[in-house]
Protein backbone atom coordinates (compact mmCIF):
# COMPACT_ATOMS: atom_id res chain seq x y z
CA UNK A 1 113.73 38.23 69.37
CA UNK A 2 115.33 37.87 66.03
CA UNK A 3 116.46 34.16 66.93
CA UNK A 4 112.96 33.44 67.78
CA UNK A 5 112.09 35.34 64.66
CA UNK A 6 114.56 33.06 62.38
CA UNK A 7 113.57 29.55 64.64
CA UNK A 8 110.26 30.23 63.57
CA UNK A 9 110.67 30.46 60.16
CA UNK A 10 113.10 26.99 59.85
CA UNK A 11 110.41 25.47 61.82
CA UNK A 12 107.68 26.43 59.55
CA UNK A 13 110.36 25.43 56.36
CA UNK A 14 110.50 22.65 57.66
CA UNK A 15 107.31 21.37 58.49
CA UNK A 16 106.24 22.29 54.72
CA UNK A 17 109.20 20.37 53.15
CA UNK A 18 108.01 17.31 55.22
CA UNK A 19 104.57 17.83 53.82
CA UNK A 20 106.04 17.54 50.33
CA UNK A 21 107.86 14.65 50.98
CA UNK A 22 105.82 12.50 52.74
CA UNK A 23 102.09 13.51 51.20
CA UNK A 24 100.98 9.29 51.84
CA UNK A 25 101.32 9.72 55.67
CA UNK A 26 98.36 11.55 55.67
CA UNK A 27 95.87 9.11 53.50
CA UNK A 28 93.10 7.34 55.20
CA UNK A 29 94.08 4.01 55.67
CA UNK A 30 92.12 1.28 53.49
CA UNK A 31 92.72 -1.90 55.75
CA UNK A 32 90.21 -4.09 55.63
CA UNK A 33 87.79 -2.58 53.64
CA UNK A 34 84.41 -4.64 52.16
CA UNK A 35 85.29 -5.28 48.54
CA UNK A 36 82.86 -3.38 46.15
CA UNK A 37 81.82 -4.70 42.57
CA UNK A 38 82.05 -1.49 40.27
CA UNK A 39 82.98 -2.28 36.82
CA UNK A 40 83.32 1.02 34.17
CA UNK A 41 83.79 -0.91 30.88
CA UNK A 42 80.22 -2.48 29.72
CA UNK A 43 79.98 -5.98 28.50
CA UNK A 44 79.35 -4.97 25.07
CA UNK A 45 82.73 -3.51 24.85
CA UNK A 46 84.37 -6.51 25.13
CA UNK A 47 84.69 -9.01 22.11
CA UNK A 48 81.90 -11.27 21.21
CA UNK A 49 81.81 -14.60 22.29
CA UNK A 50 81.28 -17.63 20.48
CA UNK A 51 77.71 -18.12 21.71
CA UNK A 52 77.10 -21.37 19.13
CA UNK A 53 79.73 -22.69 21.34
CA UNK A 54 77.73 -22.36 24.80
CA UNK A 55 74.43 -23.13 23.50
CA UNK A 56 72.19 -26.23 25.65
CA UNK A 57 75.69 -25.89 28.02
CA UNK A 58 74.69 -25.04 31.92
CA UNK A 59 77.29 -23.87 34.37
CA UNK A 60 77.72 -25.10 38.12
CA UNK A 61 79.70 -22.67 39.33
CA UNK A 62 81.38 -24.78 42.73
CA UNK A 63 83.11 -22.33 45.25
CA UNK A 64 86.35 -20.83 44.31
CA UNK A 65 89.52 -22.20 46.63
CA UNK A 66 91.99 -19.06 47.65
CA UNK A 67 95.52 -20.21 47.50
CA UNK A 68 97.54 -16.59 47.71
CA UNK A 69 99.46 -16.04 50.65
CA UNK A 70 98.04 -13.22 52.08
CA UNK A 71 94.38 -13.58 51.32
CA UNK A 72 93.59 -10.41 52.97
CA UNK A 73 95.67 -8.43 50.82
CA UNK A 74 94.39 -7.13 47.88
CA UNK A 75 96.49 -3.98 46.56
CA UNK A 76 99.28 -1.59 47.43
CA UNK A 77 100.12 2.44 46.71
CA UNK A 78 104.21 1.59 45.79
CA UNK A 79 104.54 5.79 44.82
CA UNK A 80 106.78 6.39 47.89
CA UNK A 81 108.39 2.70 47.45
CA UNK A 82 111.84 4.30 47.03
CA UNK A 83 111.06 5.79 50.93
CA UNK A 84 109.86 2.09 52.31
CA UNK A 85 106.50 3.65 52.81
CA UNK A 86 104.04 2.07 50.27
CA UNK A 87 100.66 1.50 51.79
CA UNK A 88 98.80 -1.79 51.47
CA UNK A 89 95.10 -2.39 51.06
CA UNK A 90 93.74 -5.42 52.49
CA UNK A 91 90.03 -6.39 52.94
CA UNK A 92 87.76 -8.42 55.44
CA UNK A 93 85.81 -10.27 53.10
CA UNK A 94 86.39 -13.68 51.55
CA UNK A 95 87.75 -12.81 48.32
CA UNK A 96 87.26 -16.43 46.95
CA UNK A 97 83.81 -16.29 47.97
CA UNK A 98 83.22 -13.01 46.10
CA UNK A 99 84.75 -13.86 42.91
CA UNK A 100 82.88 -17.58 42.98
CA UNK A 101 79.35 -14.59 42.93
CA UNK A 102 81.08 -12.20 40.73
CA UNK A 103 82.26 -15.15 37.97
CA UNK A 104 78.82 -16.28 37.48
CA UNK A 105 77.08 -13.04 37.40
CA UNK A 106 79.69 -12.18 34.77
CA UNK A 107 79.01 -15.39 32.76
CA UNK A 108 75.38 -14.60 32.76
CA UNK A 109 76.02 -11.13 31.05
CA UNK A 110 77.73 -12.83 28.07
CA UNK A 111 74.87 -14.79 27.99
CA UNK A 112 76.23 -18.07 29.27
CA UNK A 113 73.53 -20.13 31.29
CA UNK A 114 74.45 -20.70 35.37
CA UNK A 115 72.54 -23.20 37.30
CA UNK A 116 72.36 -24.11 41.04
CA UNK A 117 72.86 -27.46 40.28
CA UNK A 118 72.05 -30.48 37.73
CA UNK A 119 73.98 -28.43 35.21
CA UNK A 120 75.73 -30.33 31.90
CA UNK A 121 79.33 -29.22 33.13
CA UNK A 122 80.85 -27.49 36.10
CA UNK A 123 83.59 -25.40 36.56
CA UNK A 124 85.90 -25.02 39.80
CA UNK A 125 88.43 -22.73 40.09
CA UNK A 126 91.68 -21.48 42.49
CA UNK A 127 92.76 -17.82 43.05
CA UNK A 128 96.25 -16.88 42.05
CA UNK A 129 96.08 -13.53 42.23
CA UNK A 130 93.63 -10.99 42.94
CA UNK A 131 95.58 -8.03 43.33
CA UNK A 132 96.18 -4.20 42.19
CA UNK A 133 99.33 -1.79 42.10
CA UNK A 134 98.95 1.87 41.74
CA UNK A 135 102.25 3.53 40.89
CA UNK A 136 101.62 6.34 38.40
CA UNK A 137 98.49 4.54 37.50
CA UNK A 138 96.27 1.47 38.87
CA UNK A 139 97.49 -1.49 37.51
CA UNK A 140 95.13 -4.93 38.23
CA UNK A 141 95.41 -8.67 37.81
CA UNK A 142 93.30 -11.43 38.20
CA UNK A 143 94.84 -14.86 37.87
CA UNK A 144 92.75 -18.07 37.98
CA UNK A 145 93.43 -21.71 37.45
CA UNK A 146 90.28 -23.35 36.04
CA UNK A 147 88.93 -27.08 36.18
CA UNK A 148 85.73 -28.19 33.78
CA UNK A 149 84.15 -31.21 34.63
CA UNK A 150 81.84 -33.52 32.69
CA UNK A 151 78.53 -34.47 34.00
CA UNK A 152 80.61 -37.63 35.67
CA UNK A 153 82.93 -35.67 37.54
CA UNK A 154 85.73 -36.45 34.98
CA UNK A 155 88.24 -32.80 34.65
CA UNK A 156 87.82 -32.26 30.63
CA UNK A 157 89.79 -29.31 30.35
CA UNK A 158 92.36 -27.41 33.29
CA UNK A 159 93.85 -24.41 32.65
CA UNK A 160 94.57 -20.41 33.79
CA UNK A 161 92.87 -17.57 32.87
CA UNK A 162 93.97 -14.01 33.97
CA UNK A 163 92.81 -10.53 33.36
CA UNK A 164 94.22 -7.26 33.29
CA UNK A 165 92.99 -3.67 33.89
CA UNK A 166 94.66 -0.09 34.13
CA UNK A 167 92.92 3.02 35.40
CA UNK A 168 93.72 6.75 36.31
CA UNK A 169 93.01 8.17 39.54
CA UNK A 170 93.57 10.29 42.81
CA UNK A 171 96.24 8.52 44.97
CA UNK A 172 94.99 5.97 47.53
CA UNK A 173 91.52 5.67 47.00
CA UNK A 174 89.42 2.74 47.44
CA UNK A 175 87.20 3.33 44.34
CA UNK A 176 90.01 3.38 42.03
CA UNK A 177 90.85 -0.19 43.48
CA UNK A 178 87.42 -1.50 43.16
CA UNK A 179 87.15 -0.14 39.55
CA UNK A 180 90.39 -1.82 38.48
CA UNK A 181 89.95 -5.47 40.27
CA UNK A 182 86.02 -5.48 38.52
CA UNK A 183 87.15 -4.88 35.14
CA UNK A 184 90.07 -7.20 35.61
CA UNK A 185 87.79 -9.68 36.90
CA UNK A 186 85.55 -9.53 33.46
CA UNK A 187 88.91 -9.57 31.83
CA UNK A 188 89.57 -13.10 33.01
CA UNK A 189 86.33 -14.23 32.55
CA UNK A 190 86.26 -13.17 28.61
CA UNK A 191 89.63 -14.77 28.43
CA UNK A 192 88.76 -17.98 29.22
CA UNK A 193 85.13 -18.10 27.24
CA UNK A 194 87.41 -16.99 24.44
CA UNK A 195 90.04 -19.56 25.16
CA UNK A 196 90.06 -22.03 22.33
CA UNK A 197 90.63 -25.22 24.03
CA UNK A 198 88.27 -24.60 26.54
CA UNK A 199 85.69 -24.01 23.69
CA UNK A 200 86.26 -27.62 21.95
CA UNK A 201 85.98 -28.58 25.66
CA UNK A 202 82.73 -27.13 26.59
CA UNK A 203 81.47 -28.56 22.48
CA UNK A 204 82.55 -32.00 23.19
CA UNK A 205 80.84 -32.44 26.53
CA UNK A 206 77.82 -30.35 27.27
């Protein structure tokens, strides 16, 4: 009885020190989850944009090329790295697709004017990196690389633009990632309507 007593009780020991150890195992998994657009920092705490530089401009906005590897994948929990057990986060939608939305709905908040079509310049744009990793905190980046076209299809101006964003949070969960890739989306958007060249390019041609 007492060895059952004592087997019980290194049984239970060790079950709780496996608990502590490996706390990921038992996270939801966020595999292909729909991506969610939930900025927390408003426009109008970002710095102001040159709007003399934008004004009689309209944006095409043509659809946004993926070129990452993984297009799925958008994120990773590396806490238990050390272990080999980080968890990814990958998504079924087309994140290309969403950011080609997301970019001109962002332009339109800093006041820039978006057309359909028969607009004075148009912009094109390829998707480096779209991707978020939460260690002790969530850690974003958006990467593009950018084409502007005249009215005659003529590139004026190519370039990258990228974003960043950091935010606190309970491990693993799919807001957290959301919040992070929307405000580092806005990042990169700011960045290049702040981007200097790109403003004498959008002057010289609209």
């Amino acid at each position: 009885m007492k060895l059952s007593s004592i087997g019980i009780v290194f049984l239970s020991l060790f079950v709780l020190c496996f608990a502590l150890l490996c706390p990921l195992t038992s996270y939801a998994s966020l595999s292909d989850i729909p991506l969610e657009w939930r900025p927390t920092d408003p426009i109008g705490s970002y710095d102001p944009i040159d709007l003399a530089a934008y004004r009689h401009a309209a944006f095409v906005i043509k659809p946004f090329r993926d070129m990452r590897k993984n297009t799925a994948e958008i994120g990773a929990n590396v806490e238990a790295q050390s272990s080999n057990r980080d968890l990814r986060v990958t998504t079924k939608d087309n994140v290309a697709v969403w950011l080609t939305d997301q970019f001109g709905s962002i332009l339109k908040e800093f006041r820039i004017t978006v057309v359909k079509s028969q607009g004075t310049l148009t912009l094109e744009a390829d998707v480096t990196t779209f991707f978020v990793t939460e260690k002790s905190m969530y850690q974003a980046e958006v990467a593009l690389k950018v084409r502007l076209k005249a009215k005659n299809n003529t590139v004026v101006w190519s370039g990258t633009t990228s974003g960043s964003a950091s935010r606190f949070g309970h491990s693993y969960k799919a807001e957290n990632y959301y919040e992070a890739l929307s405000n580092a989306t806005v990042s990169a958007v700011h960045g290049l309507l702040k981007n200097e060249s790109f403003v004498q390019a959008v002057r010289k041609n609209k």
